[in-house]
N, C-alpha and C. Protein backbone atom coordinates (compact mmCIF):
# COMPACT_ATOMS: atom_id res chain seq x y z
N UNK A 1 9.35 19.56 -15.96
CA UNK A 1 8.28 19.02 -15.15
C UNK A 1 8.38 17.49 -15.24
N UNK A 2 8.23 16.84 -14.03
CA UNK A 2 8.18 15.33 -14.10
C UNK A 2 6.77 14.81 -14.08
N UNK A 3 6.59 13.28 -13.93
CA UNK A 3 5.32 12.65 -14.19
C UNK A 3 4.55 13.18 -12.90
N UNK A 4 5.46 13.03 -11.56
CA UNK A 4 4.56 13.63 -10.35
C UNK A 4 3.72 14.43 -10.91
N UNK A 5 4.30 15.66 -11.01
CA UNK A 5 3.94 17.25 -10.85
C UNK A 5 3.23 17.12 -12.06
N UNK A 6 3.27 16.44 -12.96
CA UNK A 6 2.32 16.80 -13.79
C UNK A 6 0.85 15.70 -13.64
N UNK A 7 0.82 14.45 -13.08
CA UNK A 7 -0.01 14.29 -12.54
C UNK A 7 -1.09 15.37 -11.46
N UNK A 8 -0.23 15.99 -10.55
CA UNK A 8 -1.14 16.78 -9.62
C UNK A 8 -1.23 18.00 -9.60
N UNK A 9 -0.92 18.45 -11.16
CA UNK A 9 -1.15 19.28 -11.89
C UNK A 9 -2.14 19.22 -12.58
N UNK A 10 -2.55 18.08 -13.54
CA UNK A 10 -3.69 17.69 -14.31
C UNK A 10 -4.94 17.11 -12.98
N UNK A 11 -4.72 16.80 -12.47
CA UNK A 11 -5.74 16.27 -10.87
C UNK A 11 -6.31 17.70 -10.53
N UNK A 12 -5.69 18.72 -10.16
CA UNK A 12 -6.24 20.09 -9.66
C UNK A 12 -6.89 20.67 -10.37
N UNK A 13 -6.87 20.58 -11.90
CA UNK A 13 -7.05 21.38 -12.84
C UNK A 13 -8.54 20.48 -13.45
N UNK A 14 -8.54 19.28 -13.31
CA UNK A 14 -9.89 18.42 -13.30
C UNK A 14 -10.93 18.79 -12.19
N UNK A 15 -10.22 18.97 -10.84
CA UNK A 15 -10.90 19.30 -9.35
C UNK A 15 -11.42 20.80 -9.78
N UNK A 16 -10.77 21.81 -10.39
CA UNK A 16 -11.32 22.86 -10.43
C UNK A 16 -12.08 23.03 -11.60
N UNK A 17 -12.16 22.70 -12.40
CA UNK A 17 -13.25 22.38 -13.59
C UNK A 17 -14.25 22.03 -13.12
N UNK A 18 -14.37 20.87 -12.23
CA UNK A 18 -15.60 19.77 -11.93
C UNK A 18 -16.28 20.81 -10.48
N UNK A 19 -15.49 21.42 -10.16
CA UNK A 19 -16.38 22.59 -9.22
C UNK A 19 -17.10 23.29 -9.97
N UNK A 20 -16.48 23.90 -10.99
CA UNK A 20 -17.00 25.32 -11.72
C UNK A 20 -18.24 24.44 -12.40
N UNK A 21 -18.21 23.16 -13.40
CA UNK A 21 -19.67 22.57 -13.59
C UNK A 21 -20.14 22.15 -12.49
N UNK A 22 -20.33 22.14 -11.58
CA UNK A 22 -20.84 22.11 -10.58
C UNK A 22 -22.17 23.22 -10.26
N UNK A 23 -21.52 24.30 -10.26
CA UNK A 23 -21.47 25.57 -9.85
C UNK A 23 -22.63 26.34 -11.25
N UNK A 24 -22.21 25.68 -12.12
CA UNK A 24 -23.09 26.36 -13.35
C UNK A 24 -23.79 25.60 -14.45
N UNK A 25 -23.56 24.56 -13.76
CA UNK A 25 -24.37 23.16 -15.10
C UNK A 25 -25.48 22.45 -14.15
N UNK A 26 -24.56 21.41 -13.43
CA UNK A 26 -25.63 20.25 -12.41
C UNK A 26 -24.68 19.59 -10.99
N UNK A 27 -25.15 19.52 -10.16
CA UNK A 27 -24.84 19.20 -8.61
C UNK A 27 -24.10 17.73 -9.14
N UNK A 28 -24.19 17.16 -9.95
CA UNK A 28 -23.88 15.64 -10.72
C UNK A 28 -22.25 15.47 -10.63
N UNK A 29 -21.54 16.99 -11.35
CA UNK A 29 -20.45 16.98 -11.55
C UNK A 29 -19.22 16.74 -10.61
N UNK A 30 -20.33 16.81 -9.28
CA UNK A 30 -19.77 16.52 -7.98
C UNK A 30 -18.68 15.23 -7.72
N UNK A 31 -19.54 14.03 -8.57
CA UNK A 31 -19.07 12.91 -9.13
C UNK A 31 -17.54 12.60 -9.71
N UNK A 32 -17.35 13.70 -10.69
CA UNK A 32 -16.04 14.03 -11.56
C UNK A 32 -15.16 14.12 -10.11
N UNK A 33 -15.77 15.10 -9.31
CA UNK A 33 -14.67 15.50 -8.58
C UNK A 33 -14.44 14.40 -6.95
N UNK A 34 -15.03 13.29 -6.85
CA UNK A 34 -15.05 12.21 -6.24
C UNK A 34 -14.41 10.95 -6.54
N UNK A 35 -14.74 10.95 -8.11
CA UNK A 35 -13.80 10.13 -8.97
C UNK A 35 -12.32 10.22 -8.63
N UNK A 36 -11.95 11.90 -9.34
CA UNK A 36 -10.44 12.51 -8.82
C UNK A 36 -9.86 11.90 -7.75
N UNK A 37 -10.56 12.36 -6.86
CA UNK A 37 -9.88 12.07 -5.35
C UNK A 37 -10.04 10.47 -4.70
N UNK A 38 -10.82 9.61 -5.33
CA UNK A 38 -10.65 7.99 -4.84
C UNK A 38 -9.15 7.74 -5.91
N UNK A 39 -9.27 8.78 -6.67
CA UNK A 39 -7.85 7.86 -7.93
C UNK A 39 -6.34 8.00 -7.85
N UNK A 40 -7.03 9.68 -7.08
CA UNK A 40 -5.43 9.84 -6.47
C UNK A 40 -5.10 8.81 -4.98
N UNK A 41 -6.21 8.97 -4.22
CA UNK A 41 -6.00 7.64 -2.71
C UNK A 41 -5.74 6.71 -3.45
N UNK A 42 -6.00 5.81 -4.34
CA UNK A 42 -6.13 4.58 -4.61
C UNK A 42 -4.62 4.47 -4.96
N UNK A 43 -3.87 5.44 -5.96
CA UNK A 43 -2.88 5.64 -6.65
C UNK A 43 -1.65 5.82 -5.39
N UNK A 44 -1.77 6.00 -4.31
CA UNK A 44 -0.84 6.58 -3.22
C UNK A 44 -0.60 5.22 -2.55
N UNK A 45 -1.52 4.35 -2.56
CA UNK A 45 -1.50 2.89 -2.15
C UNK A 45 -0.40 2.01 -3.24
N UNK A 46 -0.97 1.75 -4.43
CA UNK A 46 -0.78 0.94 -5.59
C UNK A 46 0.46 1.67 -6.05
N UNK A 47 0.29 2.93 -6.23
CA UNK A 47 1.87 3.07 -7.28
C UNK A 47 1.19 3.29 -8.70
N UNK A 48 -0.48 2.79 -8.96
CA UNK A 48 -0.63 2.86 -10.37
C UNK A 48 -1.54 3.66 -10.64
N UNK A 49 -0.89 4.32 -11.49
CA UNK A 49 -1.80 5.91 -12.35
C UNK A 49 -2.02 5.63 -13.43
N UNK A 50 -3.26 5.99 -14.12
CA UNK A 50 -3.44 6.05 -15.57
C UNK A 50 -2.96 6.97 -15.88
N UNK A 51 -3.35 8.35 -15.35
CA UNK A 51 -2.64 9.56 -15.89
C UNK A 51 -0.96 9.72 -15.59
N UNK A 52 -0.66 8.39 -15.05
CA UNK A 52 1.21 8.93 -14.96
C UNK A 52 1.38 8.09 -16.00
N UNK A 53 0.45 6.91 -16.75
CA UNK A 53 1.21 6.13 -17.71
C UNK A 53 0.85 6.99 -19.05
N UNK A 54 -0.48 7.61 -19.09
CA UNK A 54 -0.41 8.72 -20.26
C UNK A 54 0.60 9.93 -20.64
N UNK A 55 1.29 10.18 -19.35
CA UNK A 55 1.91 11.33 -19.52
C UNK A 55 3.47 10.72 -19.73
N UNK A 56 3.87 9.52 -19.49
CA UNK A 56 4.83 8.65 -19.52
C UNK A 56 4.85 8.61 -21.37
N UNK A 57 3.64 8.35 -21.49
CA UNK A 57 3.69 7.92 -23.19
C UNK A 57 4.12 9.20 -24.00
N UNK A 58 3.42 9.98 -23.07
CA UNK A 58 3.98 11.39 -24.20
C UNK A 58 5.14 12.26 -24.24
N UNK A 59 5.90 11.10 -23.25
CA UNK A 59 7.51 11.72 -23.29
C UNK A 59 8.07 12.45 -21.97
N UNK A 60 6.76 12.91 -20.56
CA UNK A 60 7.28 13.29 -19.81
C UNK A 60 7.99 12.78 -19.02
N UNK A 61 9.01 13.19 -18.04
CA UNK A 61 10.01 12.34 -17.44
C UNK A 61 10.01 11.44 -16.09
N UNK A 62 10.27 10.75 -15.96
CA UNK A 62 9.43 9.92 -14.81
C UNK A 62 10.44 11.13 -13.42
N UNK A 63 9.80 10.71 -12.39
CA UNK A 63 9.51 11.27 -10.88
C UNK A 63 9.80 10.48 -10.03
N UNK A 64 9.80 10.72 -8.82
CA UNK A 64 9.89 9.67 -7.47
C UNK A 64 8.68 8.33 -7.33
N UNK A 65 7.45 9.43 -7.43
CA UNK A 65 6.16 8.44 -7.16
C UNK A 65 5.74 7.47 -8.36
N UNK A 66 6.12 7.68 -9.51
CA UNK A 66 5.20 6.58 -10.63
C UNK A 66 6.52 6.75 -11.02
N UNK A 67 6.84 5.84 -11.97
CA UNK A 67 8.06 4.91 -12.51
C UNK A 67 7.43 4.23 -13.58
């Protein structure tokens, strides 16, 4: 697995969490899952991910999109 795929791997898996509290905690969590999605747009512009430089640190292999 490279930094991509594991970026929008960890992104989906935040998106579907932040539904399910949604769904069984508070309408709030809605937030989590608004966050997600300005970070991935923002990230498709810039080139810069926090979660591709975390997953960079922990040894996964870089990808096309983050470097």
């Amino acid at each position: 697995m490279n930094i991509d795929r594991a970026v929008m791997a960890f992104a989906g898996v935040v998106i579907l969490v932040s539904v399910a509290l949604t769904q069984l905690v508070s309408p709030w969590w809605w937030l989590l899952t608004a966050f997600v999605g300005l970070n991935l747009l923002q990230a498709s512009f810039t080139g810069f991910c926090p979660a591709a430089m975390l997953f960079r640190k922990l040894g996964v292999r870089s990808g096309c999109a983050f470097r």
